[in-house]
Protein backbone atom coordinates (compact mmCIF):
# COMPACT_ATOMS: atom_id res chain seq x y z
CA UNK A 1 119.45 -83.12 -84.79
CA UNK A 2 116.26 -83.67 -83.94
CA UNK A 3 114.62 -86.89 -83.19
CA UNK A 4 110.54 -87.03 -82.52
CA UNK A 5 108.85 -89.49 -80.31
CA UNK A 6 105.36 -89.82 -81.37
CA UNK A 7 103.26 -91.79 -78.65
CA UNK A 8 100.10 -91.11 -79.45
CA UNK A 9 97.81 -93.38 -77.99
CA UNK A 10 94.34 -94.08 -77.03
CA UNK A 11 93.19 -95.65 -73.46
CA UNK A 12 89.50 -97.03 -72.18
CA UNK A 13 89.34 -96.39 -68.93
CA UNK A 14 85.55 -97.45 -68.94
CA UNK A 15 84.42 -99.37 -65.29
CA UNK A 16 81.52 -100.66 -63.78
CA UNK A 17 80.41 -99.49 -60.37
CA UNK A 18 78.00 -102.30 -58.99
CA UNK A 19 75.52 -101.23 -56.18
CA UNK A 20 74.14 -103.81 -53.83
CA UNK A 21 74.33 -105.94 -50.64
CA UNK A 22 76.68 -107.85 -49.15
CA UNK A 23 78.70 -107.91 -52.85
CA UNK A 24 81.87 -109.73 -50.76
CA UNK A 25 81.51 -112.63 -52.64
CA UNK A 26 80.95 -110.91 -56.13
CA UNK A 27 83.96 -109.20 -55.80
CA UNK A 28 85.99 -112.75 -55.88
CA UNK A 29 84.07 -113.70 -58.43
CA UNK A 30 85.16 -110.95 -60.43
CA UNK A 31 88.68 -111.39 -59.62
CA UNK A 32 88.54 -114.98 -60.37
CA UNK A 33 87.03 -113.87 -63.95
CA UNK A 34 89.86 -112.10 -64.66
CA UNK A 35 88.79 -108.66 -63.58
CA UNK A 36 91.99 -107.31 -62.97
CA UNK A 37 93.49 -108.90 -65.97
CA UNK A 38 96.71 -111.07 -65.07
CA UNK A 39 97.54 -110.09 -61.59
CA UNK A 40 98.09 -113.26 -59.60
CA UNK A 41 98.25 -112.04 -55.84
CA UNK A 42 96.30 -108.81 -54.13
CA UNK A 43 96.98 -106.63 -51.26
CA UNK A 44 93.90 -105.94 -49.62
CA UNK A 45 94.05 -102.46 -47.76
CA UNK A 46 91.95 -101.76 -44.87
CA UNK A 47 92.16 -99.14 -41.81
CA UNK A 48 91.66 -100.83 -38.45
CA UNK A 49 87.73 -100.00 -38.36
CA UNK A 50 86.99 -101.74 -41.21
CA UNK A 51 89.30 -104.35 -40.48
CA UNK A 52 87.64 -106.68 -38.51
CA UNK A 53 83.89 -105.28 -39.96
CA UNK A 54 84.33 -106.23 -43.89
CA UNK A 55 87.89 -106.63 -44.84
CA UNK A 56 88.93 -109.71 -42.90
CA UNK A 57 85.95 -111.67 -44.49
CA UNK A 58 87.30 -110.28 -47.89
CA UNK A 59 90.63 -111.72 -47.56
CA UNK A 60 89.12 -114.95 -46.14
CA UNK A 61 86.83 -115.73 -49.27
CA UNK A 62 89.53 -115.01 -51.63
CA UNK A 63 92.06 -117.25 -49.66
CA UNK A 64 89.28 -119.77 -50.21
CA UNK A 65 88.93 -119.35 -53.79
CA UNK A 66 92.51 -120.11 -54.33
CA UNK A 67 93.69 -116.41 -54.95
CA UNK A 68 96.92 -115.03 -53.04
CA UNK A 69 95.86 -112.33 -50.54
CA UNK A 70 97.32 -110.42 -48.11
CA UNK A 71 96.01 -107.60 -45.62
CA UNK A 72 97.06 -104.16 -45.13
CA UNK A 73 95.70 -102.41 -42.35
CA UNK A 74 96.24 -98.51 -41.81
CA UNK A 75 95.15 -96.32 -38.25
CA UNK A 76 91.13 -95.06 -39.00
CA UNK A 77 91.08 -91.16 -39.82
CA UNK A 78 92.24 -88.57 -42.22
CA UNK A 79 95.58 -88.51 -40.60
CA UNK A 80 96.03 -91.69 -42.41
CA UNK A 81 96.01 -90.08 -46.10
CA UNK A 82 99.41 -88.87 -45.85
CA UNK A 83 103.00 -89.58 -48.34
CA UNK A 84 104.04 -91.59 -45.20
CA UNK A 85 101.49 -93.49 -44.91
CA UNK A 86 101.78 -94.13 -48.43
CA UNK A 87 105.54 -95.38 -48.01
CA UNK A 88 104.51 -97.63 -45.44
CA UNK A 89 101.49 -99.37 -47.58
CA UNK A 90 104.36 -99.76 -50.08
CA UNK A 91 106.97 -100.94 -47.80
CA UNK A 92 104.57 -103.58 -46.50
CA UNK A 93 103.75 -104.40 -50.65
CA UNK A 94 107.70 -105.24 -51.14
CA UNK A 95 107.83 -107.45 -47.88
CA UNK A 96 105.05 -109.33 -48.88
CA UNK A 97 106.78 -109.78 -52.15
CA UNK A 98 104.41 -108.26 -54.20
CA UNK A 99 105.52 -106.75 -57.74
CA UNK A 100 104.01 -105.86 -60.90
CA UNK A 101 101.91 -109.12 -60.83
CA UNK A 102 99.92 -107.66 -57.97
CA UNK A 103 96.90 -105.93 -57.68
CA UNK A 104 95.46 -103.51 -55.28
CA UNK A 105 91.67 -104.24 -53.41
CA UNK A 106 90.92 -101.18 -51.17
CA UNK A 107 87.99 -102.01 -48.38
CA UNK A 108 86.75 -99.14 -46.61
CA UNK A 109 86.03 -95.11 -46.81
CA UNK A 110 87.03 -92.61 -48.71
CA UNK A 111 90.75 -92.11 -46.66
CA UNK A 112 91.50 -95.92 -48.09
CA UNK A 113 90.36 -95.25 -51.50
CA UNK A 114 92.45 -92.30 -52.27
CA UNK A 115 95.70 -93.55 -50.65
CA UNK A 116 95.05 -97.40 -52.32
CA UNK A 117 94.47 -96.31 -55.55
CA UNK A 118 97.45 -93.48 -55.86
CA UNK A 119 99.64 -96.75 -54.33
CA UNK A 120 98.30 -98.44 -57.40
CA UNK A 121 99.05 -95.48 -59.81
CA UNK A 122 102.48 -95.54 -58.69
CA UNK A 123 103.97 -99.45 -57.42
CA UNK A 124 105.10 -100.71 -60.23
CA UNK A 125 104.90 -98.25 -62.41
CA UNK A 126 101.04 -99.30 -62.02
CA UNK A 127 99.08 -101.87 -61.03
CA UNK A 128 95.21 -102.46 -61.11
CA UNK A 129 93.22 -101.44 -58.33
CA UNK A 130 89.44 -101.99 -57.22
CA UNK A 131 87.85 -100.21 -54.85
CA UNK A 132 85.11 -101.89 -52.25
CA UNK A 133 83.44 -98.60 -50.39
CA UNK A 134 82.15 -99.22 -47.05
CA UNK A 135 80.73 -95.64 -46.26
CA UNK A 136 78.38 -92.91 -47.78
CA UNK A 137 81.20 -90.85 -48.14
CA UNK A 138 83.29 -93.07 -50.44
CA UNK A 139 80.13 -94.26 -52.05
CA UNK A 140 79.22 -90.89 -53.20
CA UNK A 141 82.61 -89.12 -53.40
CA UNK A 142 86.12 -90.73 -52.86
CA UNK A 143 85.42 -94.22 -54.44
CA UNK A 144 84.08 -92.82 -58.03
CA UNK A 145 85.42 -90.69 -60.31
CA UNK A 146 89.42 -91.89 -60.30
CA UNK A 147 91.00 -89.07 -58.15
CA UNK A 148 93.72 -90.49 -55.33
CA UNK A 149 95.38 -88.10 -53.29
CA UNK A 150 97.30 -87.53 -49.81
CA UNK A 151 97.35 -85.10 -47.56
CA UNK A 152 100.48 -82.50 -46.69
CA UNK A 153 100.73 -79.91 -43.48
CA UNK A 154 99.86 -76.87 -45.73
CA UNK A 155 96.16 -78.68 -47.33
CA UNK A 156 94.56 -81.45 -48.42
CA UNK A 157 94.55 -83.36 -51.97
CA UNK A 158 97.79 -81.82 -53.10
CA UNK A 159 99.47 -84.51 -54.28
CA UNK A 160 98.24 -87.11 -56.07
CA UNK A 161 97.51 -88.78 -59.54
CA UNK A 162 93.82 -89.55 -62.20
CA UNK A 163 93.73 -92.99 -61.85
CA UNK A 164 90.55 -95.31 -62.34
CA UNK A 165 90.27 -98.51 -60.83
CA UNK A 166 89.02 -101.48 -62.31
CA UNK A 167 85.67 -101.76 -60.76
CA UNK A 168 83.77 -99.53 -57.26
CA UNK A 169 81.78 -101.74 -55.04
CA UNK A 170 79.32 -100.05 -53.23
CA UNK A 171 77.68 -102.00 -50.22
CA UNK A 172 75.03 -100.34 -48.94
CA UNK A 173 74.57 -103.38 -46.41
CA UNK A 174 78.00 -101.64 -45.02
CA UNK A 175 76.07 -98.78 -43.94
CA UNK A 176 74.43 -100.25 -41.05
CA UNK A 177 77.85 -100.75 -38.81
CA UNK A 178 78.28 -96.75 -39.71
CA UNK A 179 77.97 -93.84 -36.49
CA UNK A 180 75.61 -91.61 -37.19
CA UNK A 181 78.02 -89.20 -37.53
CA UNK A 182 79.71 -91.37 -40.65
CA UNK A 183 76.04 -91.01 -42.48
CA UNK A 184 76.03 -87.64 -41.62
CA UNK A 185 78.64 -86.74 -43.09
CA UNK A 186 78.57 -88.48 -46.07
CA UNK A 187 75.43 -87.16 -46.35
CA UNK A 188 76.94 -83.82 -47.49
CA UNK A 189 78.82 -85.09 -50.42
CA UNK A 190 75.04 -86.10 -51.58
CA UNK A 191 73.46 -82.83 -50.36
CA UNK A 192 76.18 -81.29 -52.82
CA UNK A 193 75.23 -83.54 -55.62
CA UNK A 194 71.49 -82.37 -55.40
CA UNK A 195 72.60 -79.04 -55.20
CA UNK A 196 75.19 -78.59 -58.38
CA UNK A 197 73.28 -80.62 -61.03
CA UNK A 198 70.09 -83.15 -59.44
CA UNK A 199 67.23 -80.85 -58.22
CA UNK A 200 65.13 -83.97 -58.02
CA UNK A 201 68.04 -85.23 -56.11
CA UNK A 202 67.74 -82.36 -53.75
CA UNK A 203 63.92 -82.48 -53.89
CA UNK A 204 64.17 -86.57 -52.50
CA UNK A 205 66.45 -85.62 -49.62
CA UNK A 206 64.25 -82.94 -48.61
CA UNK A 207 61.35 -85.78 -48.36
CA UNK A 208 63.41 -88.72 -46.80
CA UNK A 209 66.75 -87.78 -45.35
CA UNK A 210 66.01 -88.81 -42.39
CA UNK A 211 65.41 -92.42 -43.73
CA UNK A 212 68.64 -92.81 -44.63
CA UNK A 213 69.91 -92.86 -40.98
CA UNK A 214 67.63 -95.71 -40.86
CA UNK A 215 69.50 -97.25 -44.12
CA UNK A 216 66.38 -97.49 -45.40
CA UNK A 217 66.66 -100.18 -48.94
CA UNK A 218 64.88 -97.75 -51.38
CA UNK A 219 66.07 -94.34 -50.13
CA UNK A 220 69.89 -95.73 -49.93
CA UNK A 221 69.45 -97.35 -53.28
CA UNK A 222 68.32 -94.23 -54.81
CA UNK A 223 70.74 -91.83 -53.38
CA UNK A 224 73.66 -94.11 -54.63
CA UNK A 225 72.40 -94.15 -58.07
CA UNK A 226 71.87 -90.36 -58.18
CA UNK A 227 75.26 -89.70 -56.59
CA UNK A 228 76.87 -91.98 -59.23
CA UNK A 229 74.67 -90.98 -61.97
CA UNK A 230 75.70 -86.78 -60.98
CA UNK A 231 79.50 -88.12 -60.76
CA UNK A 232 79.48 -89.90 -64.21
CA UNK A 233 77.81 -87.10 -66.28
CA UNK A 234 80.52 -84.68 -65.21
CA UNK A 235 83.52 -87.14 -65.42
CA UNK A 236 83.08 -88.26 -68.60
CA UNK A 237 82.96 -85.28 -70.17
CA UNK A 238 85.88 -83.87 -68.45
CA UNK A 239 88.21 -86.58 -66.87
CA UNK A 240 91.23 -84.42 -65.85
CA UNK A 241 89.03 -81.29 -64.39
CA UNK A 242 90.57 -79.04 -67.41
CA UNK A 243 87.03 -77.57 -67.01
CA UNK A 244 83.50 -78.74 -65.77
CA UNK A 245 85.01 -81.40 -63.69
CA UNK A 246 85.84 -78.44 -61.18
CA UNK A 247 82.64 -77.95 -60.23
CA UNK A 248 82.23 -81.53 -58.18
CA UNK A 249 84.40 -78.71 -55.95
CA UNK A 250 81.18 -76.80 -54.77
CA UNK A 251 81.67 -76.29 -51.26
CA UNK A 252 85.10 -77.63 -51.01
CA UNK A 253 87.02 -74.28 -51.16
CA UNK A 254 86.05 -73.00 -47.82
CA UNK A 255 85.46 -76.84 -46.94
CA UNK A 256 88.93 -78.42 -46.96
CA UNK A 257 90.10 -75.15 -45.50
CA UNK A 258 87.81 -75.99 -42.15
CA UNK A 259 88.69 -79.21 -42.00
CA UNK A 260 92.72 -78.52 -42.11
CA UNK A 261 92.68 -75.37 -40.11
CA UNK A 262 90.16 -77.97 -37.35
CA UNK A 263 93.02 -80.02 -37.42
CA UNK A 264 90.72 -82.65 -38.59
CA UNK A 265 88.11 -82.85 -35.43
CA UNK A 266 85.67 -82.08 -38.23
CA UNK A 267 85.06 -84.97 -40.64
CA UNK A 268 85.38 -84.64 -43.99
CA UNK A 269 81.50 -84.08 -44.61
CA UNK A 270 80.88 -81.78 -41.99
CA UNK A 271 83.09 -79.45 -43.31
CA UNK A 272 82.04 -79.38 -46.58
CA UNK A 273 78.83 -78.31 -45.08
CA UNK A 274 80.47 -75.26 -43.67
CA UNK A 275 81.87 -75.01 -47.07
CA UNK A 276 78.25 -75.07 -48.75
CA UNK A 277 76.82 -72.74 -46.62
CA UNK A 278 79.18 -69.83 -47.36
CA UNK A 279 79.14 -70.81 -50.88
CA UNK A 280 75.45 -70.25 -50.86
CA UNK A 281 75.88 -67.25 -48.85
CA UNK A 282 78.33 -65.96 -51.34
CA UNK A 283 76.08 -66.42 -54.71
CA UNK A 284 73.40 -64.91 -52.31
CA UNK A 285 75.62 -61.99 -52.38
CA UNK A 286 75.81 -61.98 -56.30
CA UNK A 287 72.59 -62.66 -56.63
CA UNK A 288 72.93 -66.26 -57.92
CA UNK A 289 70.73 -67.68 -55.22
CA UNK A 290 67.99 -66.33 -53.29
CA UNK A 291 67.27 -65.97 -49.76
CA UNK A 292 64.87 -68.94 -50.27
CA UNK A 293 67.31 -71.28 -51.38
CA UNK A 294 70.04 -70.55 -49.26
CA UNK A 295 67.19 -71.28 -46.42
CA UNK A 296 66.45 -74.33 -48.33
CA UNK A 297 69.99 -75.85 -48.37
CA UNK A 298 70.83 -74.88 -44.80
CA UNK A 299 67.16 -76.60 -43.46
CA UNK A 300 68.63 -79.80 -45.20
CA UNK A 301 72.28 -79.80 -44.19
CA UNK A 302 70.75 -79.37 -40.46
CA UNK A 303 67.87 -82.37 -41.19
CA UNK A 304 71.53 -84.03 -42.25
CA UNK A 305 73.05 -83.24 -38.54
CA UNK A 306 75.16 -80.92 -39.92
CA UNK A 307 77.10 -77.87 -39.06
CA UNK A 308 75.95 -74.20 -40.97
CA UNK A 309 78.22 -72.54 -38.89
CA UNK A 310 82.06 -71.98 -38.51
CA UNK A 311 83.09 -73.53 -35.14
CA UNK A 312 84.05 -70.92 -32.57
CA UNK A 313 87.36 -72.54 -32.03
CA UNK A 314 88.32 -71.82 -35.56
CA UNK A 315 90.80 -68.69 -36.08
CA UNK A 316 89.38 -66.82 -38.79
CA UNK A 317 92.69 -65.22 -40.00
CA UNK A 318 94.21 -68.81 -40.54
CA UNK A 319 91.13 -69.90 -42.16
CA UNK A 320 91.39 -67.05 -44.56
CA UNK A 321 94.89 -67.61 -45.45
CA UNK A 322 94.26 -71.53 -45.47
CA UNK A 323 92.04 -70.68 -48.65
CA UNK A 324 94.71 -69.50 -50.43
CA UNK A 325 96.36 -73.34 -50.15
CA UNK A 326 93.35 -74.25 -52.52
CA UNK A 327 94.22 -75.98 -55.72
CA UNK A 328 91.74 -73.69 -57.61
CA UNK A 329 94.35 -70.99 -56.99
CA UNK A 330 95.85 -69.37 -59.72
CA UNK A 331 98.09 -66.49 -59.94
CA UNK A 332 97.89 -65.92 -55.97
CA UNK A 333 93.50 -65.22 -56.70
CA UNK A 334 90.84 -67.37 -54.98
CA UNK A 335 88.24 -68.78 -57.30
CA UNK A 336 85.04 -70.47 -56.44
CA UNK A 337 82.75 -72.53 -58.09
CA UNK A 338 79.17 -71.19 -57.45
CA UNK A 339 75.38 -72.48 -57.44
CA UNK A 340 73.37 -70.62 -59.79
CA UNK A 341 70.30 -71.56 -58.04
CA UNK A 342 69.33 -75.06 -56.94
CA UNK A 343 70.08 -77.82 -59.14
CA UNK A 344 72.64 -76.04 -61.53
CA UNK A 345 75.59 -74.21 -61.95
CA UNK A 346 77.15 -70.69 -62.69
CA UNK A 347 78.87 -71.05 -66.03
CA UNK A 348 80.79 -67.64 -66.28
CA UNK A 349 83.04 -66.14 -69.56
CA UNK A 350 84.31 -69.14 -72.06
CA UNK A 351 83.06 -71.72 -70.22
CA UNK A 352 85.05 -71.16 -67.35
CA UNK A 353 83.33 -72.44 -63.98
CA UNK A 354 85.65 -70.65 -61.61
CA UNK A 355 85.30 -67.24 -60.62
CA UNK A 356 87.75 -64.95 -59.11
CA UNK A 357 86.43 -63.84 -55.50
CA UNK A 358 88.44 -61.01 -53.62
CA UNK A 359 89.98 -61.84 -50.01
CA UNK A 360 87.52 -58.93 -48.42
CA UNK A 361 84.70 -60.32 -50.16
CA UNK A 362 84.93 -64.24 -48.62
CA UNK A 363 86.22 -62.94 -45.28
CA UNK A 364 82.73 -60.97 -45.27
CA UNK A 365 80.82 -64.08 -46.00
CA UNK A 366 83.09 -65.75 -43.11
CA UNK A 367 82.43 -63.07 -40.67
CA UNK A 368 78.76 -63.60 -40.93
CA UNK A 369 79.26 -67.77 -39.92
């Protein structure tokens, strides 16, 4: 006997993502309008930079308004994003006495966003989450686009869930407490943006990236839009990366490699410069880009205070094998997504973005950084 289940069904994920200045207060509004639909209390989760910076005055305005709150605060730092941090965000959730009524408010960069909103995929079964970014980074990357993930020993992003949060927040008034290192490197998730599908994009940074370390009102404003706009017009045509999607990648092959294999004294950004570069170096070798433009995106990435180089202190036998840890992987072959010039890129065989690179020919490219 045979019994079918048919559960067909169809879900609107749709979201807003607001970009502005000091949006603290619109964010309770929203909550008070019903934004996360009926959840009646909210764990706010921070890390301990942010936590005295944006997320303490969070949880004080909604405490005003009436709305339960209740603040989570994780270390600062990638080593955060990991399943035990996870467990102890959760932990903390079921002391509090939160349950399926609850909803999830993550304040801060892009290590907060991922490990908040997979907590959401997952307490309860699920529970809404919203996500206020307080860095470049999260604004163009982590925040958007409804991938959560932690980290394991062997690589980054390997376990985790799609899940889209209710609303992204993106104070740009945020970016004035950043280092200069923060901008930096969240500069290179933007840099990337020009580079796979924005050559205006690419075009403005080469004109005013150096106003943005001055958080300048009309050069932030710009970038966010453009990073959002680049984000959305690949997401919505391929949600679960069954395709396109995989190219928001560029640069992250070699990338997330670097940063593991750095044991994370790299940020995030940084080493998806490194990871650029010998992208660009690599379609330079099949004649995808020109010398030109591989000169044009390393002059920017070192405008950006950015490394073009593989540190010294970086074995280049681990890094090689590290690649293999990718999740582009498949069948025990390295793929990489690839520029075809500046602006665009390489669509190879049946619309397949991913192309099969052998271990000689990378470690070539790696040799030469």
């Amino acid at each position: 006997m045979r019994f079918n289940c048919e559960l067909k069904r169809v879900v609107d994920d749709s979201y807003d993502i607001e970009i502005g200045r000091s949006l603290e207060e619109t964010l309770v509004s929203d909550l008070q309008g019903g934004l996360c639909g009926r959840a009646s209390r909210f764990a706010v989760v921070t890390d301990s930079n942010v936590e005295g910076l944006y997320a303490d005055k969070i949880l004080s305005l909604l405490t005003a308004a009436g709305l339960r709150a209740d603040l989570i605060t994780i270390p600062a730092g990638e080593k955060s994003k990991t399943r035990e941090m996870k467990a102890f965000v959760e932990d903390k959730m079921l002391a509090l006495g939160c349950r399926r009524d609850c909803a999830v408010i993550a304040v801060g960069g892009g290590v907060v966003t991922d490990l908040a909103g997979f907590v959401a995929g997952t307490f309860g079964r699920g529970v809404p989450f919203v996500n206020y970014a307080t860095t470049l980074l999260s604004a163009a990357d982590a925040s958007v686009g409804g991938k959560t993930a932690v980290d394991t020993p062997l690589a980054t992003n390997l376990i985790g869930m799609f899940n889209q949060p209710k609303k992204v927040y993106i104070d740009i008034d945020t970016w004035k407490t950043l280092p200069r290192r923060e901008i930096a490197s969240g500069l290179a998730e933007t840099i990337k943006h020009g580079c796979l599908g924005d050559l205006e994009l690419f075009e403005y940074l080469e004109e005013n990236i150096e106003r943005v370390f001055d958080c300048d009102k009309d050069v932030c404003e710009y970038i966010s839009e453009h990073n959002c706009a680049v984000k959305y017009n690949v997401v919505m045509q391929d949600e679960r990366e069954s395709g396109l999607r995989e190219i928001l990648n560029l640069g992250h092959t070699v990338g997330r490699a670097v940063e593991t294999v750095s044991d994370y004294r790299l940020l995030h950004g940084e080493a998806v410069a490194v990871g650029l570069m010998a992208q660009a170096r690599l379609g330079q070798s099949l004649q995808l880009m020109t010398a030109d433009e591989v000169e044009r995106v390393e002059a920017l990435l070192k405008r950006a205070e950015l490394p073009v180089k593989i540190p010294e202190y970086i074995d280049r036998e681990e890094l090689l094998d590290k690649l293999y840890t990718d999740k582009k992987v498949r069948n025990g072959r390295l793929r990489f997504v690839l520029e075809d010039g500046i602006g665009k890129m390489k669509c190879f065989s049946d619309g397949n973005y991913g192309l099969e690179i052998e271990r000689e020919q990378i470690a070539k490219i790696l040799d030469k950084m």
